[in-house]
PDB file of N, CA and C in Angstrom:
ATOM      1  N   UNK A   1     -92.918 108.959 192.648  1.00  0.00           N
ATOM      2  CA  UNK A   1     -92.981 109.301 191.239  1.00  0.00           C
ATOM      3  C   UNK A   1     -92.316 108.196 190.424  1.00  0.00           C
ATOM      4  N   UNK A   2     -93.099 107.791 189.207  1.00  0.00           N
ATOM      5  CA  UNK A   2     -92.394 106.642 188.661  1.00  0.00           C
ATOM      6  C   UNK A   2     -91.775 107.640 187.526  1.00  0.00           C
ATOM      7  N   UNK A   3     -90.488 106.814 186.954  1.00  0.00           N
ATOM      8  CA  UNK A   3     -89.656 107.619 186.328  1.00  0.00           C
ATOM      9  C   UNK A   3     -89.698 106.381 184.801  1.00  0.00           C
ATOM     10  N   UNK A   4     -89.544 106.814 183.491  1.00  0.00           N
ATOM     11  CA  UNK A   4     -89.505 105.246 182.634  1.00  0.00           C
ATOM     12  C   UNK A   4     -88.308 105.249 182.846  1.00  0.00           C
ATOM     13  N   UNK A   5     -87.294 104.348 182.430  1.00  0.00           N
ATOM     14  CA  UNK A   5     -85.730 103.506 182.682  1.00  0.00           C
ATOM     15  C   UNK A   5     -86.078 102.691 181.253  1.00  0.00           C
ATOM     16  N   UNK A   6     -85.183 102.789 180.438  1.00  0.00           N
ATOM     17  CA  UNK A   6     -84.914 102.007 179.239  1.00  0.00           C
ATOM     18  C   UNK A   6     -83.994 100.586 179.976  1.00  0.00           C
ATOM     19  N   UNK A   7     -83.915  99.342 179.981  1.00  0.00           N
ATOM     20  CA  UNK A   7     -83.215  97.797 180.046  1.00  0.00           C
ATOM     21  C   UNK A   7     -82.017  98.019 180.683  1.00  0.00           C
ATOM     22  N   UNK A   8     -81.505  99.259 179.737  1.00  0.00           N
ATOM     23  CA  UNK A   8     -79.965  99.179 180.724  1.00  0.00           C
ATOM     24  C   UNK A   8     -79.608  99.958 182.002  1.00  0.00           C
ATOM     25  N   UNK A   9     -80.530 101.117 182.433  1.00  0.00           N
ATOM     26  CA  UNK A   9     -80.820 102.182 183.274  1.00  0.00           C
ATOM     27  C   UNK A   9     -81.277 101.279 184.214  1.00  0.00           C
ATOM     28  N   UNK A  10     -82.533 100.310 184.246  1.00  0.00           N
ATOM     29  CA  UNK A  10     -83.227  99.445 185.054  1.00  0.00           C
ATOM     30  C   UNK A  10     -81.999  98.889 185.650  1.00  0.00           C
ATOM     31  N   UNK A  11     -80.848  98.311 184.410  1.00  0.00           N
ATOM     32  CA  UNK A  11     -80.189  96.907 184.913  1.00  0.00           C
ATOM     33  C   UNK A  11     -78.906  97.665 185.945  1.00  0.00           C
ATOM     34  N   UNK A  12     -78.521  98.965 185.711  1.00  0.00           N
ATOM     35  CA  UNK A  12     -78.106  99.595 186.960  1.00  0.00           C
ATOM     36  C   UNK A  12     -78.317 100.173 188.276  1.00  0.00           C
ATOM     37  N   UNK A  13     -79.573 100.758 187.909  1.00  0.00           N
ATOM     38  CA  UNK A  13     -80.636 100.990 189.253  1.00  0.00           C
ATOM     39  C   UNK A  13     -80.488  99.817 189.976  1.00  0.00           C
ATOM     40  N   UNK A  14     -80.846  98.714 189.549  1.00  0.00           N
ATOM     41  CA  UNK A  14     -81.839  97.510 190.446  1.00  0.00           C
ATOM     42  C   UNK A  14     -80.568  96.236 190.727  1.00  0.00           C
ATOM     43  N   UNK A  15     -79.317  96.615 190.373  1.00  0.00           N
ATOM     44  CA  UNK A  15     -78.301  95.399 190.355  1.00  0.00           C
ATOM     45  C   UNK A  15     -78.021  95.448 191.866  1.00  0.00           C
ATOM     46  N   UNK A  16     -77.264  93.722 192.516  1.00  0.00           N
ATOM     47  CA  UNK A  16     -77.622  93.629 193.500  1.00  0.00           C
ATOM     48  C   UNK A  16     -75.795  94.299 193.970  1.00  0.00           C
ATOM     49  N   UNK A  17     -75.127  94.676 193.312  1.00  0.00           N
ATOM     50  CA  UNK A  17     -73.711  94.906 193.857  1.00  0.00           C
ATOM     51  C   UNK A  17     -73.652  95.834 194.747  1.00  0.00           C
ATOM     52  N   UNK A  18     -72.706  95.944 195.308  1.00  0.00           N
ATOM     53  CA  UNK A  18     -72.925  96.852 195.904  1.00  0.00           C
ATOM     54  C   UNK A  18     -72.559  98.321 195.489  1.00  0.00           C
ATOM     55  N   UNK A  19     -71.244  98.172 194.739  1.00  0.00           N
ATOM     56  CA  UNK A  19     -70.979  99.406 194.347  1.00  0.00           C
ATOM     57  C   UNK A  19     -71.410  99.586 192.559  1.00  0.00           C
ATOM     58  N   UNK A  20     -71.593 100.371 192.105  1.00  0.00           N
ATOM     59  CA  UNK A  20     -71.588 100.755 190.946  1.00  0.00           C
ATOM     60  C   UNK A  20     -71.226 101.642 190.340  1.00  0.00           C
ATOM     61  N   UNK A  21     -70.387 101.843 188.680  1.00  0.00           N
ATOM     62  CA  UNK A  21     -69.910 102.831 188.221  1.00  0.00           C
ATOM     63  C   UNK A  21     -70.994 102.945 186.995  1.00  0.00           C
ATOM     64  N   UNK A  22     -71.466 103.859 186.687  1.00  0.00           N
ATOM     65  CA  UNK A  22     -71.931 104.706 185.861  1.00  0.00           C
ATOM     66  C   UNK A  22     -71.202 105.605 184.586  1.00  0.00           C
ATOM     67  N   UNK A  23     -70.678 105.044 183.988  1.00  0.00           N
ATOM     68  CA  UNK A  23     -70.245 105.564 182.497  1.00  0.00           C
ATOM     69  C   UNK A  23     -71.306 105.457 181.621  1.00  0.00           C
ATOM     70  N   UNK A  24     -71.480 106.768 180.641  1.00  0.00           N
ATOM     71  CA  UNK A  24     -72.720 107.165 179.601  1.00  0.00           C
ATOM     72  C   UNK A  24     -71.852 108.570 179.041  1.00  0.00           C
ATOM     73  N   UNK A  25     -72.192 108.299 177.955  1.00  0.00           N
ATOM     74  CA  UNK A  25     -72.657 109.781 177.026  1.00  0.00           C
ATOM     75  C   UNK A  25     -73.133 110.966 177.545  1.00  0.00           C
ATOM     76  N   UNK A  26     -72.907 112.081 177.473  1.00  0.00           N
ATOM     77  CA  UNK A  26     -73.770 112.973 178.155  1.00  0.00           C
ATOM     78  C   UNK A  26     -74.877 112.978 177.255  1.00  0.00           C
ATOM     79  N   UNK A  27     -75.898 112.993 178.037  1.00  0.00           N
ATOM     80  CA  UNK A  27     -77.239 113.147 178.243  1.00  0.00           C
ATOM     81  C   UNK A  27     -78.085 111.624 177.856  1.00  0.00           C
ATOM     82  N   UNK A  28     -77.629 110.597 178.062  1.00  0.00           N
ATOM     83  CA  UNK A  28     -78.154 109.554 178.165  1.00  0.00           C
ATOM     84  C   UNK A  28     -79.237 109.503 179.416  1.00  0.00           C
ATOM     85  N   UNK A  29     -78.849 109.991 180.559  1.00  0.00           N
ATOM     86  CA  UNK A  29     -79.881 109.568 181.626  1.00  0.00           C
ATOM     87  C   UNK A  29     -78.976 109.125 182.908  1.00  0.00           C
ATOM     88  N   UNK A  30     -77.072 109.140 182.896  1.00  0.00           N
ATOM     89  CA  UNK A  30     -76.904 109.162 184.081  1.00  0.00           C
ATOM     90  C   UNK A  30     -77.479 109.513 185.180  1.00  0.00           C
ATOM     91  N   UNK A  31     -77.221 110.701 185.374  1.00  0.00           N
ATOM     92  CA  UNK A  31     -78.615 111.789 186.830  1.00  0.00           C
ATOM     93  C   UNK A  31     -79.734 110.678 187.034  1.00  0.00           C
ATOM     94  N   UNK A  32     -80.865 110.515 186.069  1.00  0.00           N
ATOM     95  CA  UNK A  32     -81.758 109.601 186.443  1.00  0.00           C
ATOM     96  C   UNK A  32     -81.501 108.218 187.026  1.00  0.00           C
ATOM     97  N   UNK A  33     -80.087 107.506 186.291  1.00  0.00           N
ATOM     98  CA  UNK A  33     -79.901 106.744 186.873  1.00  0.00           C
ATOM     99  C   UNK A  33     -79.501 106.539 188.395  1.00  0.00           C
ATOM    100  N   UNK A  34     -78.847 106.927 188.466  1.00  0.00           N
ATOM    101  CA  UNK A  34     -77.761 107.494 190.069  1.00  0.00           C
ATOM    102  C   UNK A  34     -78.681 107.767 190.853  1.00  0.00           C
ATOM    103  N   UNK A  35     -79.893 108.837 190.513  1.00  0.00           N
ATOM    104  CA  UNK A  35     -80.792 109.547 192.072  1.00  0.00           C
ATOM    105  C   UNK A  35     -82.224 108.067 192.011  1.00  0.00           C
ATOM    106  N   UNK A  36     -82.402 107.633 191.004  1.00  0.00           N
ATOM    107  CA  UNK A  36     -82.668 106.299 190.949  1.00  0.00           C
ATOM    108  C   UNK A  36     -82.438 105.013 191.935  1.00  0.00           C
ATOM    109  N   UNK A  37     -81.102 105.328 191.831  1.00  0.00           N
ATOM    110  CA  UNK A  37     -80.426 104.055 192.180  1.00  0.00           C
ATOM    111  C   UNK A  37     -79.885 104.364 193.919  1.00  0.00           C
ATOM    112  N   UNK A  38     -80.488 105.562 194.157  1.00  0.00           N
ATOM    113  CA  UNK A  38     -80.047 106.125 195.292  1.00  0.00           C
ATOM    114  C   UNK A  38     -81.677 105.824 195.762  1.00  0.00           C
ATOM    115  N   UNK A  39     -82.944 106.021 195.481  1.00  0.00           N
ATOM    116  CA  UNK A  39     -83.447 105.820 196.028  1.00  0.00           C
ATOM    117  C   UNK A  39     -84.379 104.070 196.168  1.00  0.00           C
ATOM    118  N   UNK A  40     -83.649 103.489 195.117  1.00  0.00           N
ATOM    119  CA  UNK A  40     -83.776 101.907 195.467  1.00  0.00           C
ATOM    120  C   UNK A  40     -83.156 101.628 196.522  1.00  0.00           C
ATOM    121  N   UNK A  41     -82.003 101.921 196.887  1.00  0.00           N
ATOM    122  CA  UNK A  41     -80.726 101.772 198.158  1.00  0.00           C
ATOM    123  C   UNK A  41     -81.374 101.880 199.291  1.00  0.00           C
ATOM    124  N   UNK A  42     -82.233 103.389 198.843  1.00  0.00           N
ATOM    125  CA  UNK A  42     -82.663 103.863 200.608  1.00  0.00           C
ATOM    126  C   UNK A  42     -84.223 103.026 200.869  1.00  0.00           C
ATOM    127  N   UNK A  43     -85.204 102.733 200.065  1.00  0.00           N
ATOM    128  CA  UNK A  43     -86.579 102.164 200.191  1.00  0.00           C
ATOM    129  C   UNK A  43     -86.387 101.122 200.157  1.00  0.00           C
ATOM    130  N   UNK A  44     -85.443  99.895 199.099  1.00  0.00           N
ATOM    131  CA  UNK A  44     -85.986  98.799 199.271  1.00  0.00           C
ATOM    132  C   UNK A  44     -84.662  98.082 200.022  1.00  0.00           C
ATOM    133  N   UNK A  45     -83.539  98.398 199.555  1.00  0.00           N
ATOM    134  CA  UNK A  45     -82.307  97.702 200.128  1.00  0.00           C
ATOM    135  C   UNK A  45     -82.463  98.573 202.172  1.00  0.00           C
ATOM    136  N   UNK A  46     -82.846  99.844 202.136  1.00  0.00           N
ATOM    137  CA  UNK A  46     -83.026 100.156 203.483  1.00  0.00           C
ATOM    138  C   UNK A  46     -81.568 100.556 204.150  1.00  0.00           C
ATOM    139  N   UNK A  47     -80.848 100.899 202.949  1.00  0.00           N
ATOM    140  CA  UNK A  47     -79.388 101.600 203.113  1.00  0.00           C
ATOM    141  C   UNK A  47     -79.656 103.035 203.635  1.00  0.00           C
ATOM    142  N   UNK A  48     -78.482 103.224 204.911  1.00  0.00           N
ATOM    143  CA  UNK A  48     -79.407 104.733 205.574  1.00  0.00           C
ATOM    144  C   UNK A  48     -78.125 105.386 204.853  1.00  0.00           C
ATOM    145  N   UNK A  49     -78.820 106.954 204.266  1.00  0.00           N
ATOM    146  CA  UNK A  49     -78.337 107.854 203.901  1.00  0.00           C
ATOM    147  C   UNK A  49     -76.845 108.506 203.449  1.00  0.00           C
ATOM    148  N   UNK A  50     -76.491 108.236 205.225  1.00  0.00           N
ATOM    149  CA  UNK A  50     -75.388 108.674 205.880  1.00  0.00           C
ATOM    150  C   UNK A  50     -74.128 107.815 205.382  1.00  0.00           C
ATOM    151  N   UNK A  51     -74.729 106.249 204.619  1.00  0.00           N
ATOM    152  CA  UNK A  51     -73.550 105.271 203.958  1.00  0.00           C
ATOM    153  C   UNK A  51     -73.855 105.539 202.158  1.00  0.00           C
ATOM    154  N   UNK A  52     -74.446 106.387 201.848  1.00  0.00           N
ATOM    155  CA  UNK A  52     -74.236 106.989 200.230  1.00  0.00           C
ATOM    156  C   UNK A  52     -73.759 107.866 199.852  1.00  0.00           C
ATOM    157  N   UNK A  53     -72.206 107.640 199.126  1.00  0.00           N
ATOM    158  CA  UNK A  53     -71.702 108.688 198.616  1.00  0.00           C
ATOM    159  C   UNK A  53     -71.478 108.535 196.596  1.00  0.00           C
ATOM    160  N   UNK A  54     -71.809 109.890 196.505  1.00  0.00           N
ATOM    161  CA  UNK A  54     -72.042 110.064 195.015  1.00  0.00           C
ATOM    162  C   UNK A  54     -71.000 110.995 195.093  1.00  0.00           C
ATOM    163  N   UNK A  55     -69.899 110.354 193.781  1.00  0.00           N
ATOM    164  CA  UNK A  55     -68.931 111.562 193.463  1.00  0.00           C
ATOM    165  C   UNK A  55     -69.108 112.319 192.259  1.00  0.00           C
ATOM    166  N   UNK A  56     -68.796 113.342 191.443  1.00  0.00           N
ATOM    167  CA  UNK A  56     -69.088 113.636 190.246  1.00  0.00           C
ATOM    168  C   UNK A  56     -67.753 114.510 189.951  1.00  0.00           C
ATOM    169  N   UNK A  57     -67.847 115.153 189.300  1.00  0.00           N
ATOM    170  CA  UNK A  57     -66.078 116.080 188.611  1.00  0.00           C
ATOM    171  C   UNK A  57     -66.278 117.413 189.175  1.00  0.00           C
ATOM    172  N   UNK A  58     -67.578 118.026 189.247  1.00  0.00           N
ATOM    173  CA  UNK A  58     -67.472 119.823 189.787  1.00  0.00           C
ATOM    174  C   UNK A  58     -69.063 119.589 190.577  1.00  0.00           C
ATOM    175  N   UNK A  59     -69.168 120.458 191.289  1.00  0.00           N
ATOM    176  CA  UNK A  59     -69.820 121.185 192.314  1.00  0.00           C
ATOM    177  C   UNK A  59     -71.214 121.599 191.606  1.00  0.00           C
ATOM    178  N   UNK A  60     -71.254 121.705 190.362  1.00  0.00           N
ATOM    179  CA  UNK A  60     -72.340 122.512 189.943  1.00  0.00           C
ATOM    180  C   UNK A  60     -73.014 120.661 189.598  1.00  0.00           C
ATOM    181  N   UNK A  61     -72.243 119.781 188.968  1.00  0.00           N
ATOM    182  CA  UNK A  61     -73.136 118.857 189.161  1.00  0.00           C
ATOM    183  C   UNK A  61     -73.963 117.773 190.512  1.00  0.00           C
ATOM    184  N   UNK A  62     -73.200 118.093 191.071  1.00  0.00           N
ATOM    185  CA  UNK A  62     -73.324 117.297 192.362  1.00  0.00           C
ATOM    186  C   UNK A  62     -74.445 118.181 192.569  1.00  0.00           C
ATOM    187  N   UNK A  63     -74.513 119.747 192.911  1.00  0.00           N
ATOM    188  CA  UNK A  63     -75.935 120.416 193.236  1.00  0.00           C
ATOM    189  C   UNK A  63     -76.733 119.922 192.522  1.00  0.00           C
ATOM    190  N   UNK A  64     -76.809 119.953 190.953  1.00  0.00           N
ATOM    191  CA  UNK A  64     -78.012 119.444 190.090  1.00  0.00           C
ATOM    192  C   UNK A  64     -78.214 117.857 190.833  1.00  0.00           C
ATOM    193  N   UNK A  65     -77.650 117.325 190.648  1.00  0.00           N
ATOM    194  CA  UNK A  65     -77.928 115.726 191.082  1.00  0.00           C
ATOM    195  C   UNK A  65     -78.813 115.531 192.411  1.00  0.00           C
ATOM    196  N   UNK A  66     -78.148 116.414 193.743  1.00  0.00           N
ATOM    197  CA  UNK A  66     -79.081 116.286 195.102  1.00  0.00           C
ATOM    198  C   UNK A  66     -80.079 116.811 194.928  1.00  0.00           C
ATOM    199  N   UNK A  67     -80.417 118.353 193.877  1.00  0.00           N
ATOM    200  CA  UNK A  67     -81.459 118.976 194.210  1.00  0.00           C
ATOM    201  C   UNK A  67     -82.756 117.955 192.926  1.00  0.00           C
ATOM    202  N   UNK A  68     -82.150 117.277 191.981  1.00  0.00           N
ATOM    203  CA  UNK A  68     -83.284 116.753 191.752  1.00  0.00           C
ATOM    204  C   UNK A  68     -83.663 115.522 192.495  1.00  0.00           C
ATOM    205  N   UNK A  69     -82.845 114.666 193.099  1.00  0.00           N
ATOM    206  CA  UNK A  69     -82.667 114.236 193.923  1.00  0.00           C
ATOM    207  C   UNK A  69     -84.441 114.019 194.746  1.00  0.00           C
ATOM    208  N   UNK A  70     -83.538 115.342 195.675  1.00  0.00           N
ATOM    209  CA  UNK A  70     -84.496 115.722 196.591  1.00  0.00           C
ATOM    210  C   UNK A  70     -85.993 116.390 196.025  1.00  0.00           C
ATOM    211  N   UNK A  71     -86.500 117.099 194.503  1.00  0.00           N
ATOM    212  CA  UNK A  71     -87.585 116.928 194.044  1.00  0.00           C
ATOM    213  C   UNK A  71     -88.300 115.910 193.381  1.00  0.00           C
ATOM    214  N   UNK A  72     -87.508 114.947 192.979  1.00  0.00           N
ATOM    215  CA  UNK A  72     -88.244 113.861 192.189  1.00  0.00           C
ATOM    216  C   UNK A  72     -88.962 112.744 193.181  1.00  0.00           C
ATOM    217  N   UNK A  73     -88.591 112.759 193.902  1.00  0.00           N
ATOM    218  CA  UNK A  73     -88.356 111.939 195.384  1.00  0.00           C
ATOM    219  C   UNK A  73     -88.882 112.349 196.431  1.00  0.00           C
ATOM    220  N   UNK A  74     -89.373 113.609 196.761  1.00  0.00           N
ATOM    221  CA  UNK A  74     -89.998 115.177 197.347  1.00  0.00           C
ATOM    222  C   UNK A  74     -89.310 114.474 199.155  1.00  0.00           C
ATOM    223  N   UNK A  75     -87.478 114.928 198.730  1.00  0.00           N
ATOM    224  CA  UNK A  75     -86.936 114.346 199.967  1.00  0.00           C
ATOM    225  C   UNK A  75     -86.603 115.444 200.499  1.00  0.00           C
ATOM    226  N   UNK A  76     -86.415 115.647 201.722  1.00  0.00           N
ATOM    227  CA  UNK A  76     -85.571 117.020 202.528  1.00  0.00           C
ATOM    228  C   UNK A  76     -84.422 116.837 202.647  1.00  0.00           C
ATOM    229  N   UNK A  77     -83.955 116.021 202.641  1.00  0.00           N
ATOM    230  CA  UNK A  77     -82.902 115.581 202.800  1.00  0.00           C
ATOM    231  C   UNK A  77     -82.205 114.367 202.100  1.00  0.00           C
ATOM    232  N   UNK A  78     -80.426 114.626 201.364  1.00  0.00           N
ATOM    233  CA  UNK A  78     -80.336 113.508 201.086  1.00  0.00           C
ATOM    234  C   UNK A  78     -78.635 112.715 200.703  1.00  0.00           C
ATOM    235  N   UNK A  79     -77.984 111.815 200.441  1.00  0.00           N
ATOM    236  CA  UNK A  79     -76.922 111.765 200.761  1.00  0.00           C
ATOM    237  C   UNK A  79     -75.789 112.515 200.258  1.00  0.00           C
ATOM    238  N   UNK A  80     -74.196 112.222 200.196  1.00  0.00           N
ATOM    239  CA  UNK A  80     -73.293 112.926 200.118  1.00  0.00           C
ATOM    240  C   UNK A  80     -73.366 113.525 198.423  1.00  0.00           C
ATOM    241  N   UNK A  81     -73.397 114.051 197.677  1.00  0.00           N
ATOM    242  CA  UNK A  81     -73.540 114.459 196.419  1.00  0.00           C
ATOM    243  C   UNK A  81     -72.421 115.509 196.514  1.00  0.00           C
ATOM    244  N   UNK A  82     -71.355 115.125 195.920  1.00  0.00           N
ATOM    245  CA  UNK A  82     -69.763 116.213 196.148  1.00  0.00           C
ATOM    246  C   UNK A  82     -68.850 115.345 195.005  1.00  0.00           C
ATOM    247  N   UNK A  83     -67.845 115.939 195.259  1.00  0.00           N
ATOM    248  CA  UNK A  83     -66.869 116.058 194.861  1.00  0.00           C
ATOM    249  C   UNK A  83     -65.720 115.430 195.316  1.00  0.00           C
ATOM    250  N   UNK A  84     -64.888 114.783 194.915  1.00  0.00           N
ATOM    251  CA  UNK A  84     -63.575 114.465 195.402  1.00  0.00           C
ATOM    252  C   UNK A  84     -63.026 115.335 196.699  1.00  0.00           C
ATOM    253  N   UNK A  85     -62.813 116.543 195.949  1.00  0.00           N
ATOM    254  CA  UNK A  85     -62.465 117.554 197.198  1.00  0.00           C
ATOM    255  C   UNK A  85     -63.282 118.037 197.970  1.00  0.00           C
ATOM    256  N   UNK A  86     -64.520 118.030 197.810  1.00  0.00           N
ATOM    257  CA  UNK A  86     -65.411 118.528 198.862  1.00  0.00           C
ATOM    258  C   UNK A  86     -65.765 116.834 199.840  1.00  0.00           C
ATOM    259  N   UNK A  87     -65.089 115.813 199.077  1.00  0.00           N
ATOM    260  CA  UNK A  87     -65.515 114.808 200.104  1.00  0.00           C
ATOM    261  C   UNK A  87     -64.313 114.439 201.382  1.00  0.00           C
ATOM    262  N   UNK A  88     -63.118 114.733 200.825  1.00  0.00           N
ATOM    263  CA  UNK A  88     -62.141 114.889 201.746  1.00  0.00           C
ATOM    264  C   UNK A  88     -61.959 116.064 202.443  1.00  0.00           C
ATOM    265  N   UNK A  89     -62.571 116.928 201.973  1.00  0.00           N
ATOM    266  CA  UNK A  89     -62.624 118.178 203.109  1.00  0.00           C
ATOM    267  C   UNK A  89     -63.354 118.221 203.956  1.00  0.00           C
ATOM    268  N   UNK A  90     -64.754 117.674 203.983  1.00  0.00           N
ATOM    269  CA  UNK A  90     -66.077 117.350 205.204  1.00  0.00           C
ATOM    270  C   UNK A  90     -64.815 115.870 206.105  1.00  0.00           C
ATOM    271  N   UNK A  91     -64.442 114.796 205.471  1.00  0.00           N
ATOM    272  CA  UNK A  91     -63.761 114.145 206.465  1.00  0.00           C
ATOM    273  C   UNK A  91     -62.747 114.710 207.114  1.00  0.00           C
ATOM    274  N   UNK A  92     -62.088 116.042 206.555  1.00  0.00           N
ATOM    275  CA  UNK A  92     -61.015 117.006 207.713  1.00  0.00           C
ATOM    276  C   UNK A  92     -61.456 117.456 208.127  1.00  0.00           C
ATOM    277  N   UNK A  93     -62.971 118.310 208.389  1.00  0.00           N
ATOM    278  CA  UNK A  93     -63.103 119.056 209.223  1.00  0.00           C
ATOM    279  C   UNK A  93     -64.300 117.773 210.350  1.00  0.00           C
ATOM    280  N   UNK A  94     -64.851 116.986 209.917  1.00  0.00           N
ATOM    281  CA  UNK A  94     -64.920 115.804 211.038  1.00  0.00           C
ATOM    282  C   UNK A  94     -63.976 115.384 211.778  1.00  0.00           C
ATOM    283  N   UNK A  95     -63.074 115.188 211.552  1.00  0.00           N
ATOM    284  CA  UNK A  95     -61.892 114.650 212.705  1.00  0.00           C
ATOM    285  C   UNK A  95     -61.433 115.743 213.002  1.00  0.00           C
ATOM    286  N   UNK A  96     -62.047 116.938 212.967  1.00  0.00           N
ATOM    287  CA  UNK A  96     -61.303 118.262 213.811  1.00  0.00           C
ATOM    288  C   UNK A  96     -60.191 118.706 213.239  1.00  0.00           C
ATOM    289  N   UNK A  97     -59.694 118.501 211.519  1.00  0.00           N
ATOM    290  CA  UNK A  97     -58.905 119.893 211.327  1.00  0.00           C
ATOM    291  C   UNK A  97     -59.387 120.961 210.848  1.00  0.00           C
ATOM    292  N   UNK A  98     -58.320 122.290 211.370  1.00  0.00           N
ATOM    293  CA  UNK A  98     -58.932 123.413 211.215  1.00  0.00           C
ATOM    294  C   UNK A  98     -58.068 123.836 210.344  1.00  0.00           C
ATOM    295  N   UNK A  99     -58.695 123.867 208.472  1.00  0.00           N
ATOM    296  CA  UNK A  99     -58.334 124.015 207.592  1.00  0.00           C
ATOM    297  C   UNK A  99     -59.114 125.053 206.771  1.00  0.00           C
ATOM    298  N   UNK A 100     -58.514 125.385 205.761  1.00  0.00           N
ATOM    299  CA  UNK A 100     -59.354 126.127 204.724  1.00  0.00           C
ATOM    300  C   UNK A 100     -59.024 126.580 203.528  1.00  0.00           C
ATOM    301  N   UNK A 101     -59.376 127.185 203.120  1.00  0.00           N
ATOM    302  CA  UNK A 101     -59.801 126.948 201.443  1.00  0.00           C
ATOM    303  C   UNK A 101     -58.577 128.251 201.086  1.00  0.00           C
ATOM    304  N   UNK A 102     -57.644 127.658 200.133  1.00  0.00           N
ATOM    305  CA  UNK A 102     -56.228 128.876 200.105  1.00  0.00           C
ATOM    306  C   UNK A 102     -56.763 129.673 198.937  1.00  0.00           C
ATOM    307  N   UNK A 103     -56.921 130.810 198.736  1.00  0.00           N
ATOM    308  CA  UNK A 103     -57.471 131.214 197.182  1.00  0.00           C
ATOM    309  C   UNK A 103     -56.583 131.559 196.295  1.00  0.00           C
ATOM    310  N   UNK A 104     -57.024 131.554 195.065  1.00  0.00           N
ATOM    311  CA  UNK A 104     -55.700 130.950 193.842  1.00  0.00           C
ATOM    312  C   UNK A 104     -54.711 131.969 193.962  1.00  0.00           C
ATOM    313  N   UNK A 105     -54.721 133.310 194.602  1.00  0.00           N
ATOM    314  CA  UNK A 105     -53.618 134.213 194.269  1.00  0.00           C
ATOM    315  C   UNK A 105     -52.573 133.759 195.028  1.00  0.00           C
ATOM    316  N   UNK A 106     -53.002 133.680 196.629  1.00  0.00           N
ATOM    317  CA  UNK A 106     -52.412 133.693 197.641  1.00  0.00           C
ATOM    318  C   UNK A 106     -51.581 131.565 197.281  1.00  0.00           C
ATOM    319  N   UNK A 107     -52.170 130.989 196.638  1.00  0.00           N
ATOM    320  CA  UNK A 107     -51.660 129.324 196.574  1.00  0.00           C
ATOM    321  C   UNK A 107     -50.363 130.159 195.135  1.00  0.00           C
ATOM    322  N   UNK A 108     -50.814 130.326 194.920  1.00  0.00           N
ATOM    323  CA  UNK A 108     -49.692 130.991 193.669  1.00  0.00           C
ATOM    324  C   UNK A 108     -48.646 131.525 194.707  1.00  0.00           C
ATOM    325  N   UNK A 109     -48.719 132.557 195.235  1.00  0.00           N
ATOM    326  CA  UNK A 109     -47.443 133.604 196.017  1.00  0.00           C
ATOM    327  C   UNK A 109     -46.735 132.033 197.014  1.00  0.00           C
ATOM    328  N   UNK A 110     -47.600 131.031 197.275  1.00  0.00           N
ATOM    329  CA  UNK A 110     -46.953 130.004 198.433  1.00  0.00           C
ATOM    330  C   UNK A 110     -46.318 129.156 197.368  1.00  0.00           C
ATOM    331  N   UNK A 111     -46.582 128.598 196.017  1.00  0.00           N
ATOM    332  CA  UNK A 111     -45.773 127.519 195.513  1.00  0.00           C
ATOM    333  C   UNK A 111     -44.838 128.831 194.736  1.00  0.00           C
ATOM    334  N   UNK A 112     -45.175 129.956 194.606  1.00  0.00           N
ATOM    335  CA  UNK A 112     -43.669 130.441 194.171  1.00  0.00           C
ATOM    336  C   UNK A 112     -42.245 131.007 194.908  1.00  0.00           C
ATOM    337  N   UNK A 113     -43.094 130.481 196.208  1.00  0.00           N
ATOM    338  CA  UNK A 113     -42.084 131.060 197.420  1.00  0.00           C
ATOM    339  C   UNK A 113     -41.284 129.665 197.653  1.00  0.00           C
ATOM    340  N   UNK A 114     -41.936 128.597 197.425  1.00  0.00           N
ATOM    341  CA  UNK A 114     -41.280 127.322 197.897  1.00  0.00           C
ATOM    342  C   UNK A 114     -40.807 127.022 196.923  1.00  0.00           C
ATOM    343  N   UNK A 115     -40.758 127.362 195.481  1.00  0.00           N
ATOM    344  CA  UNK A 115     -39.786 126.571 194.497  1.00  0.00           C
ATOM    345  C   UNK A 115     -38.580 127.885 194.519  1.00  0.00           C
ATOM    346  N   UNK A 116     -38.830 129.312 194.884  1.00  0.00           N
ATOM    347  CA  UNK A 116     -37.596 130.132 195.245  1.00  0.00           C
ATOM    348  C   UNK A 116     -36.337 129.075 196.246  1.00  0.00           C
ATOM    349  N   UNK A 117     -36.927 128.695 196.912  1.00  0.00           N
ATOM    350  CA  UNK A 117     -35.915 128.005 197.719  1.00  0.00           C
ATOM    351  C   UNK A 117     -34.993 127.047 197.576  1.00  0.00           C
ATOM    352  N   UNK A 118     -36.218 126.335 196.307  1.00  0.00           N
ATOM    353  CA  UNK A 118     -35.368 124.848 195.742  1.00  0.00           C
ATOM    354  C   UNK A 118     -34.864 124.818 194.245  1.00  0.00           C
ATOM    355  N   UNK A 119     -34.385 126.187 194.189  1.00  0.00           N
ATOM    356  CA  UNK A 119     -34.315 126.825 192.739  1.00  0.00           C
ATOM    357  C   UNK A 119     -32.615 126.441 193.225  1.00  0.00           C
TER     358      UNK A 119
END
């Protein structure tokens, strides 16, 4: 699917660096750029999957980002699209720790038990 790209969208998609940051306005066309620039990486540069990671601020964007991703592109599959914390948590539970997710009441009752002590 060809997508249009206005000069400066092109000049991030298609740059030869390796890494790139993406600052815009909301609703300029980041998303397009990024799943763009994700699939120049994988077709013409021939970067496999498994070495693309996309970070974003929450969870609900990272879903929007893979799942258009994966329709614009009609991919089954496709790279890391997370979060800060969801990207260091897939590398703890790869090297085998057995961790998990504290929920806000119970992280509350633990930092008010540990500043009781150092009160």
């Amino acid at each position: 699917m060809k997508i249009s790209l206005d000069k400066y969208q092109e000049e991030a998609v298609y740059i030869k660096d390796k890494n790139v940051l993406v600052v815009a306005a909301p609703g300029s066309g980041k998303t397009t750029v990024i799943i763009n620039r994700v699939n120049y990486l994988v077709n013409q540069l021939r970067v496999k999957l498994g070495n693309i990671i996309i970070i974003t601020f929450t969870r609900a964007a990272a879903d929007n980002m893979r799942n258009r991703y994966k329709s614009v592109f009609n991919r089954e599959i496709a790279p890391f699209f997370g979060t800060f914390h969801g990207l260091f948590y897939k590398i703890l539970l790869r090297e085998g720790f057995n961790i998990s997710i504290v929920e806000g009441g119970v992280s509350h009752r633990i930092i008010k038990s540990v500043l009781s002590k150092y009160s």
